[in-house]
Every structure is written in C-alpha cells, then in structure tokens.
Protein backbone atom coordinates (compact mmCIF):
# COMPACT_ATOMS: atom_id res chain seq x y z
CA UNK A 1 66.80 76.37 -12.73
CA UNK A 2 64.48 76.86 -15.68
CA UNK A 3 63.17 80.00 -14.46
CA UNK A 4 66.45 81.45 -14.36
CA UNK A 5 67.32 80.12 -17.27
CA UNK A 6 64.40 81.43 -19.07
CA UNK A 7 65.09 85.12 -17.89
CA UNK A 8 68.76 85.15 -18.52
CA UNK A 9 67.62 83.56 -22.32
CA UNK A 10 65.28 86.56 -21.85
CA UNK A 11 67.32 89.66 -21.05
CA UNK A 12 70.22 88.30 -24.25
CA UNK A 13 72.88 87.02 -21.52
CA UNK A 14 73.00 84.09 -22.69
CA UNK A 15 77.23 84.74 -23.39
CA UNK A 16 77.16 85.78 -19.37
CA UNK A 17 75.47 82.21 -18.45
CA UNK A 18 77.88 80.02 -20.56
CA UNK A 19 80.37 82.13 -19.09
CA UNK A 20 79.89 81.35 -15.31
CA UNK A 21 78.96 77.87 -16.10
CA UNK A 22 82.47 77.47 -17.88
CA UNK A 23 83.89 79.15 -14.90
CA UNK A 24 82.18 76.77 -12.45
CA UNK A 25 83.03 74.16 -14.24
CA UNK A 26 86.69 75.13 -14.14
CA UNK A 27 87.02 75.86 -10.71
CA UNK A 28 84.89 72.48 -9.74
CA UNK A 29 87.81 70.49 -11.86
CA UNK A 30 90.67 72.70 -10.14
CA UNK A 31 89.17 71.89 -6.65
CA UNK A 32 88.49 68.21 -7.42
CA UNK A 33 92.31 68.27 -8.61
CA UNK A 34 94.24 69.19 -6.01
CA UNK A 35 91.84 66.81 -3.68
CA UNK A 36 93.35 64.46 -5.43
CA UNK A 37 96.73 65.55 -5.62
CA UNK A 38 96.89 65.82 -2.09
CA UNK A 39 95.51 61.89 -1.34
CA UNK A 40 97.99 61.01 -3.84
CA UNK A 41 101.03 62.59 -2.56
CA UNK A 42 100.01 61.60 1.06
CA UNK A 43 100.21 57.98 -0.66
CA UNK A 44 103.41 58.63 -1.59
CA UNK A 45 104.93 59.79 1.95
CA UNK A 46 103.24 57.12 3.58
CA UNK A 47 105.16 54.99 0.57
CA UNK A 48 109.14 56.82 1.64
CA UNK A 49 107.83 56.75 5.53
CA UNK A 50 107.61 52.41 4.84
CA UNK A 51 110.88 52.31 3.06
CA UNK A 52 112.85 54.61 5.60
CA UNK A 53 111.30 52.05 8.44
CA UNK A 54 112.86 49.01 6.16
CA UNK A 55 116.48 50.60 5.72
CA UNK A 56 116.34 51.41 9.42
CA UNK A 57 115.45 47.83 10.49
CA UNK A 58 117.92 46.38 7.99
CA UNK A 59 120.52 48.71 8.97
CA UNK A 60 120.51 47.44 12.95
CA UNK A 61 121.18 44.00 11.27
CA UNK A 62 124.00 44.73 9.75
C-alpha cells in the first residue's frame, strides 16, 4: 500500500485517493447497514411470529 500510495502522492492525485477511500468507506458502512437491518428486522418477525403463536393458543382456550 505504500507504493501506491507514494505514486498516487507522486502523479498530484492525491484529491482522486481521498476520494475513493471516502467512497469505500461509504459503501463499506452502507453494506454493513443493511446487514444489520436485515438481522434486526428478522428479530422482529421472529418477535410477531411468537406473539401470533400466543394469541392462537390462548384463543383455543377461550
């Protein structure tokens, strides 16, 4: 990584290199995101899928 980062310093694109690493940064933290979003909201079904099973066993009860 320091070679390239030696001949980008080099050739003046440095702007182009903080660019891409902003960019790669951004798209790491949108992927990492919806990862997380999706554990979460399969959480959350699993969550409704307990309580439907608890109205349907109190229901026969009744």
């Amino acid at each position: 990584m320091d070679e390239l980062t030696k001949t980008v310093i080099e050739r003046g694109d440095l702007a182009h290199l903080a660019l891409f690493l902003w960019a790669s940064g951004s798209s790491a933290l949108l992927v990492w995101s919806l990862r997380e979003m999706t554990k979460v909201n399969q959480h959350f079904n699993d969550f409704v899928q307990e309580i439907a099973q608890l109205n349907r066993l109190f229901r026969k009860e009744d």
